[in-house]
Structures are given as structure tokens and as C-alpha cells.
N, C-alpha and C. Protein backbone atom coordinates (compact mmCIF):
# COMPACT_ATOMS: atom_id res chain seq x y z
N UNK A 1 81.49 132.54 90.22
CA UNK A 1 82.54 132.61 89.22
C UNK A 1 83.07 134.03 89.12
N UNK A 2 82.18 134.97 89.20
CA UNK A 2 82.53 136.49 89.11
C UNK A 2 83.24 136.72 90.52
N UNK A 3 83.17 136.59 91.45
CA UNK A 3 84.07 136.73 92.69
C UNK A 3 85.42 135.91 92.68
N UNK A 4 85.28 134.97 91.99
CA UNK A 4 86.68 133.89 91.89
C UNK A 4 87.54 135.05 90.56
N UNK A 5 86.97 135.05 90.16
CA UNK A 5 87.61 136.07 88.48
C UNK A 5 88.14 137.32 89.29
N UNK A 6 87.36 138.01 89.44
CA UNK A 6 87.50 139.50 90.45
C UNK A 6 89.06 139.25 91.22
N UNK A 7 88.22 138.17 92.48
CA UNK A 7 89.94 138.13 93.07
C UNK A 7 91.21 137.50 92.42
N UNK A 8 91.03 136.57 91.15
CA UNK A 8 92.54 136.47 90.82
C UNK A 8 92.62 137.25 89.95
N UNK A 9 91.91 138.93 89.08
CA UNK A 9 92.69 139.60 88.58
C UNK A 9 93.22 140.73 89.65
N UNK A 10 93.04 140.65 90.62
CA UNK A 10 93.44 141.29 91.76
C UNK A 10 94.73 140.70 91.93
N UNK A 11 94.94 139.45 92.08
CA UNK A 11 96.28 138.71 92.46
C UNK A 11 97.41 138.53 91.39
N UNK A 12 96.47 138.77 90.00
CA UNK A 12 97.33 138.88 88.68
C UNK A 12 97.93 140.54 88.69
N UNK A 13 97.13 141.64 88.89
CA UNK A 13 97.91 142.81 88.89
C UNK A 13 98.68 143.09 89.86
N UNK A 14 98.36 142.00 91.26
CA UNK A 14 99.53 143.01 92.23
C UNK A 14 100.48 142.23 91.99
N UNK A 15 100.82 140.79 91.52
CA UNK A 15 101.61 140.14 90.64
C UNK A 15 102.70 140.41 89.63
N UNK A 16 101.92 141.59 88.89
CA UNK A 16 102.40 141.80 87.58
C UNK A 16 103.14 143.18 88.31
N UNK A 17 102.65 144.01 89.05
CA UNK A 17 103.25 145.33 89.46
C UNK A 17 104.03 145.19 91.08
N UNK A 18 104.43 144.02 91.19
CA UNK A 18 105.27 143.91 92.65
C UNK A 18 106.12 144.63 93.04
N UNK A 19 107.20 144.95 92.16
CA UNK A 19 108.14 146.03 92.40
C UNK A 19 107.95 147.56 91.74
N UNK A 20 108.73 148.49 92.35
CA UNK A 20 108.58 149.96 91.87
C UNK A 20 109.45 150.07 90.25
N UNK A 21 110.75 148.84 90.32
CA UNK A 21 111.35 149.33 89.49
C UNK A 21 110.81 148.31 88.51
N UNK A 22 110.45 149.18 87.01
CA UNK A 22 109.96 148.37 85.81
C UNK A 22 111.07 147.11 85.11
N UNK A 23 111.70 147.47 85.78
CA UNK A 23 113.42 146.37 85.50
C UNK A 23 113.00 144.99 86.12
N UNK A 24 112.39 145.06 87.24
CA UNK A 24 112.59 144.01 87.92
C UNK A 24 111.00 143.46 88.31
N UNK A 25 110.35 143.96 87.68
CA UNK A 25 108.94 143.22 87.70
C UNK A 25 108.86 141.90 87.11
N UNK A 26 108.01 141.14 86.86
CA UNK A 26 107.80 139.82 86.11
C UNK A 26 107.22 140.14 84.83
N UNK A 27 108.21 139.55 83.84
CA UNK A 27 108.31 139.80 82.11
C UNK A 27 106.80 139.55 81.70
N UNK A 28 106.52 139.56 80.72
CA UNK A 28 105.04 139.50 80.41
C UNK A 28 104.75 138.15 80.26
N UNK A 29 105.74 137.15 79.61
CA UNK A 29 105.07 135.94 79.95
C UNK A 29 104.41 135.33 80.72
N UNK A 30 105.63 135.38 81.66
CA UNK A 30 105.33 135.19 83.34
C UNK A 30 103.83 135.42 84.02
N UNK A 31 103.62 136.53 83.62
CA UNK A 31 102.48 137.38 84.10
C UNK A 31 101.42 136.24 83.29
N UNK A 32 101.49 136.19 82.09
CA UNK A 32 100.41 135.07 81.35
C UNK A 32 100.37 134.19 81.72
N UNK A 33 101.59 132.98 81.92
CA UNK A 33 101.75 132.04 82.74
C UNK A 33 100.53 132.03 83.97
N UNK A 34 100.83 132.89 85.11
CA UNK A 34 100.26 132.90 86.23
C UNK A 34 98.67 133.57 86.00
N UNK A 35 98.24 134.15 85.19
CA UNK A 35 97.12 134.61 84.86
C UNK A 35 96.11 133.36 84.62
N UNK A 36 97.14 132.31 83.81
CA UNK A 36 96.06 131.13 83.17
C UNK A 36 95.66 130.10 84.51
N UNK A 37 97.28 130.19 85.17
CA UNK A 37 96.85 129.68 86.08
C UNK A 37 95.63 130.03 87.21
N UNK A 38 95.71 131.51 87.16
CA UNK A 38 94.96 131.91 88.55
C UNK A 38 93.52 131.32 87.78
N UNK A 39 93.42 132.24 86.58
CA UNK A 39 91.68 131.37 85.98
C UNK A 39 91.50 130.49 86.08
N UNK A 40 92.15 129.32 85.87
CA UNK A 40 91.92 128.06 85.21
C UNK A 40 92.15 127.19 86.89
N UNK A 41 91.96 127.84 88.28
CA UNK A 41 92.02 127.26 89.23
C UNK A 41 90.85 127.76 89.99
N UNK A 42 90.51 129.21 89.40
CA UNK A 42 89.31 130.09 90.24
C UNK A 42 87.80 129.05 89.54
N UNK A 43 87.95 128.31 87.90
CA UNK A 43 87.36 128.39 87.29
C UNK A 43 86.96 126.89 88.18
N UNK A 44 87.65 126.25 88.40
CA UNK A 44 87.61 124.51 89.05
C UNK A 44 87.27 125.04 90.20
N UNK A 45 87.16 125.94 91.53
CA UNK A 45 87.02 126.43 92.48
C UNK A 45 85.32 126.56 92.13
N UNK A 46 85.07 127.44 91.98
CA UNK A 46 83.59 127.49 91.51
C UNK A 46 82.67 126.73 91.16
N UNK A 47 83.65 125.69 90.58
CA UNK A 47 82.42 124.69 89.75
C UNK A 47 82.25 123.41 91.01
N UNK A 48 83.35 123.21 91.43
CA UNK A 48 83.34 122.38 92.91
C UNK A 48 82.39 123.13 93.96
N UNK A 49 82.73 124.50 93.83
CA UNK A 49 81.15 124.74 95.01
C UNK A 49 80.29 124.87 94.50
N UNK A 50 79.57 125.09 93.20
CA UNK A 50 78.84 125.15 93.01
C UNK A 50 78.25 123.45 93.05
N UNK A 51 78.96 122.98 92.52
CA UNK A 51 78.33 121.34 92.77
C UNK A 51 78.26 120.94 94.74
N UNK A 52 78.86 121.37 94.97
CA UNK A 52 78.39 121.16 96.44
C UNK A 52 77.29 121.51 96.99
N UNK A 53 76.75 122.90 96.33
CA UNK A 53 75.93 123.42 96.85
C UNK A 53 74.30 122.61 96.12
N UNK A 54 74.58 122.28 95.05
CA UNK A 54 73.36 121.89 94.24
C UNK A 54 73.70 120.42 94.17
N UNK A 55 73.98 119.45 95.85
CA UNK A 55 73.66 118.57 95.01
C UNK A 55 72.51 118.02 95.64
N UNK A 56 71.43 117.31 95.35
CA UNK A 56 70.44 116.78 95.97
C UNK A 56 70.66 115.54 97.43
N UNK A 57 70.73 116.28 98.04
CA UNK A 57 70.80 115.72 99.73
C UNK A 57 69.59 115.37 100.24
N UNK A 58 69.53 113.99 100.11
CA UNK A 58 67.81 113.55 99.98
C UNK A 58 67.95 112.60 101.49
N UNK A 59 67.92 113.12 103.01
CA UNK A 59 68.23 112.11 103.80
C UNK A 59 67.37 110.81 103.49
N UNK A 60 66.42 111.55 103.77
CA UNK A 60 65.28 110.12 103.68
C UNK A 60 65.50 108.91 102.77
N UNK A 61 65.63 109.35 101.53
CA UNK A 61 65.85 108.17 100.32
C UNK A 61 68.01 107.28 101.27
N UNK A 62 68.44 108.48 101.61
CA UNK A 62 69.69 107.79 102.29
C UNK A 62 69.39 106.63 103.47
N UNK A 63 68.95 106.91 104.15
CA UNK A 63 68.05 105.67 105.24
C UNK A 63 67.55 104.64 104.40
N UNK A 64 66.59 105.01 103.56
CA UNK A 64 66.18 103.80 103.02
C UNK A 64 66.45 102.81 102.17
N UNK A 65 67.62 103.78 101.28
CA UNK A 65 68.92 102.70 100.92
C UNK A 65 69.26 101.73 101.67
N UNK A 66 70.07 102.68 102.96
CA UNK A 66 70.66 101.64 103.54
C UNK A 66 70.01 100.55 104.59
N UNK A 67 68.78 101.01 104.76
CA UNK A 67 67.57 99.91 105.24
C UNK A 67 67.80 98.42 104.26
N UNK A 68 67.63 98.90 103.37
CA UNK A 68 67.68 98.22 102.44
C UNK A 68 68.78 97.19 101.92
N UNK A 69 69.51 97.68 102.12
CA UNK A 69 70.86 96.95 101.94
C UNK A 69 71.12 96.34 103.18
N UNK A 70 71.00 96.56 104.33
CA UNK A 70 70.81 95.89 106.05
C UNK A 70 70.10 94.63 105.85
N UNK A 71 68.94 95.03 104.62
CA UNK A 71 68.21 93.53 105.03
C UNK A 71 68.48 92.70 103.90
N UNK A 72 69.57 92.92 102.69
CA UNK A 72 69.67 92.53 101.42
C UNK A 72 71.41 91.67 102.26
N UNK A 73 71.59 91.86 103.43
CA UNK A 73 72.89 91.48 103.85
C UNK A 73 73.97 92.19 103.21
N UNK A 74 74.39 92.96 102.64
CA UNK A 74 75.40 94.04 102.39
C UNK A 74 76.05 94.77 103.04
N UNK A 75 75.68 95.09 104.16
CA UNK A 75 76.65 95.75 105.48
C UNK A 75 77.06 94.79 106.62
N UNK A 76 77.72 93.34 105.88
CA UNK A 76 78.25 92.38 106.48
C UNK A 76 79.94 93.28 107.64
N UNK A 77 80.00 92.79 108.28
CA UNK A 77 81.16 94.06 109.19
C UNK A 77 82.83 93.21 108.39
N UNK A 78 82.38 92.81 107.61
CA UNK A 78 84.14 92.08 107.34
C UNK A 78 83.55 93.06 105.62
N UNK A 79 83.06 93.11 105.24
CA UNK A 79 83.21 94.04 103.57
C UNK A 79 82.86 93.46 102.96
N UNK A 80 82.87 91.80 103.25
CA UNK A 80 82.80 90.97 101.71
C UNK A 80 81.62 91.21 100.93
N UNK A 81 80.17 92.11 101.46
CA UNK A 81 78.72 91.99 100.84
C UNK A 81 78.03 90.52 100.82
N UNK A 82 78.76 89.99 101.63
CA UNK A 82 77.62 88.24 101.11
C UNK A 82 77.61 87.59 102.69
N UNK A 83 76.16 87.16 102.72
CA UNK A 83 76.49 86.65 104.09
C UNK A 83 76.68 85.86 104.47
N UNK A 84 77.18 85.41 105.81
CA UNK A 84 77.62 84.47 106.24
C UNK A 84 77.54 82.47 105.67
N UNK A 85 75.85 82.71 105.90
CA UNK A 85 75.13 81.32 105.63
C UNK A 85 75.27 81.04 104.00
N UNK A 86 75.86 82.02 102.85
CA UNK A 86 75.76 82.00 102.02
C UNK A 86 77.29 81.56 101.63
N UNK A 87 78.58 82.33 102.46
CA UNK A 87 79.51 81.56 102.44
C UNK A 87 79.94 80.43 102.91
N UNK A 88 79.02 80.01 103.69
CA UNK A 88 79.15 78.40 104.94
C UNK A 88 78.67 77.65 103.14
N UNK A 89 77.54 77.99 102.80
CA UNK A 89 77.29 76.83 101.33
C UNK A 89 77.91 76.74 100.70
N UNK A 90 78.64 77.76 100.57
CA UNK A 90 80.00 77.88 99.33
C UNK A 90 80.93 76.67 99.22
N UNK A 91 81.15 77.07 100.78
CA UNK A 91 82.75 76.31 101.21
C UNK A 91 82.33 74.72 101.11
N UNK A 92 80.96 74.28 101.76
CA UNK A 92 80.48 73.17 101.56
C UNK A 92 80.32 72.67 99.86
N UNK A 93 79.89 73.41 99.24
CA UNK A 93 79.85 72.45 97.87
C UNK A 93 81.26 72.54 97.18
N UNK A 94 82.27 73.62 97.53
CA UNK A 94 83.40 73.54 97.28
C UNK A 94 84.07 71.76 97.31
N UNK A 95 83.85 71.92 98.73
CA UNK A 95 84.55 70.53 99.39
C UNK A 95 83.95 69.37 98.72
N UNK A 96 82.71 69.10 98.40
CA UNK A 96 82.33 68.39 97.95
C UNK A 96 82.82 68.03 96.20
N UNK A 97 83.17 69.11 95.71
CA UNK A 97 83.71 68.38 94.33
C UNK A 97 85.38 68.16 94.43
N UNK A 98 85.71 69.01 95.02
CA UNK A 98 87.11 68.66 95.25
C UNK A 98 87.26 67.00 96.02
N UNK A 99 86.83 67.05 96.40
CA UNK A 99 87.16 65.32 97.47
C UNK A 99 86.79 64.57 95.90
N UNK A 100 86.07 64.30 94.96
CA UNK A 100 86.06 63.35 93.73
C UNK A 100 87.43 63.34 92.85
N UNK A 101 88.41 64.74 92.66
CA UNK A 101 89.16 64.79 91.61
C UNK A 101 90.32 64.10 92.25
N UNK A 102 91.35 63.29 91.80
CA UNK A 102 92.17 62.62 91.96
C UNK A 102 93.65 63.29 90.98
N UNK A 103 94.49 63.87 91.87
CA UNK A 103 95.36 64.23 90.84
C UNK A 103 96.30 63.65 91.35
N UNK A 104 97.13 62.75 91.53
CA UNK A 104 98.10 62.35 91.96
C UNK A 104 99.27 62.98 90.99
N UNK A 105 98.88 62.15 89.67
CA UNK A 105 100.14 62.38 88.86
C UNK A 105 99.52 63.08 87.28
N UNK A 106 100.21 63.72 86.58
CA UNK A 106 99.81 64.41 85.45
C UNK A 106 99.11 63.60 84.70
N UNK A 107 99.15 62.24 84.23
CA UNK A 107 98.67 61.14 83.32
C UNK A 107 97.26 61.42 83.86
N UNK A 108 96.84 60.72 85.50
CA UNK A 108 95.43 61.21 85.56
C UNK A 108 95.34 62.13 85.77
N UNK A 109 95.11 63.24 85.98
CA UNK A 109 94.80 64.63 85.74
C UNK A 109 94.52 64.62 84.48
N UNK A 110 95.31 64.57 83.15
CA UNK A 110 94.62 64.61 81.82
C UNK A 110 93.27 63.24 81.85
N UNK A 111 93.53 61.94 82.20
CA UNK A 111 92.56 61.21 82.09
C UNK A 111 90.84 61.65 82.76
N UNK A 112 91.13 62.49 83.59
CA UNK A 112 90.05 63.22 84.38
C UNK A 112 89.20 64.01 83.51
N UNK A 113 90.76 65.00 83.06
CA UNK A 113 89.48 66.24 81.94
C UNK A 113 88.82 65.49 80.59
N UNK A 114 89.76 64.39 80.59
CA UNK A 114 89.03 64.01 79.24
C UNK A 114 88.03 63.46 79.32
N UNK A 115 87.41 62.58 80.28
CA UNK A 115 86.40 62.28 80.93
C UNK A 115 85.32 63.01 81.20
């Protein structure tokens, strides 16, 4: 954080003193403007490496996750997470209630649900 600070008040004064003539430098707002900015980007800079650096990189427990999930069927190669033999049952009991309902016309369709 002290090296991120350091260099943007470095980039805030040569900022603020760019030109020789005091006429044509950047007004003091300006200078505040870009000041909050330089902090308030050095300050997110830092905290992103610092979380990079501290975060717990545990290979081992990573393998055994995904051991784990290999044999839980979850790294199916289409994404869905469910496997195969589990969607073959699906589709089968699907079919099976659908082939009983009869909807021809709206009258049975209500006579159905009321049933």
C-alpha cells in the first residue's frame, strides 16, 4: 500500500506542476479530482495483490475435489452435472405419464385435473 501511495503522489505532483507557466497548470480541483482518483485505484491495486498473494493454494485438497466430483458424475463433458443413466430414467418416466393424459379438447383437459 505504501509503494502504491508513494507512486501516485509522485504522479499527483508531476500532474499538478506540468507546465512552467502557473497560468496554465491544472486548477486545484482538477488536481483533487485526479488525486482521489490515483488513491482510490492504488488502494484496489493493493488489496487485489495482496489477496492474490494470501490466498490458500491447497493443490492437494484441489485433486481431491475434483476426484471427487469424477466419481459423484459432475464432470459430465456436455455441463449438464447429471449423468447419463440418470437422464435415460428421466426421459423414460417422463414418457410414461405423458402417454395417460388425453388432451384433445379443453372440456377434457379440465375433466382430467379435476379428477
Amino acid at each position: 500500500m505504501a509503494i502504491c501511495s508513494v507512486v501516485s503522489f509522485g504522479i499527483l505532483v508531476f500532474f499538478a506542476k506540468r507546465h512552467r507557466n502557473p497560468r496554465l497548470r491544472p486548477r486545484r480541483g482538477e488536481v483533487i479530482l485526479v488525486g482521489i482518483i490515483l488513491f482510490m485505484g492504488s488502494g484496489f491495486f493493493s488489496h487485489f495483490t495482496s489477496e492474490l498473494l494470501s490466498t490458500d493454494f491447497d493443490e492437494e485438497r484441489l485433486k481431491n475435489n475434483m476426484r471427487a466430483s469424477q466419481v459423484r458424475g459432475l464432470s459430465d463433458p456436455t455441463g449438464s452435472g447429471v449423468r447419463r443413466d440418470r437422464i435415460n430414467d428421466l426421459r423414460d418416466s417422463t414418457n410414461d405419464l405423458n402417454g395417460d393424459l388425453s388432451t384433445e379438447s379443453p372440456d377434457e383437459f379440465i375433466d382430467s385435473l379435476e379428477d
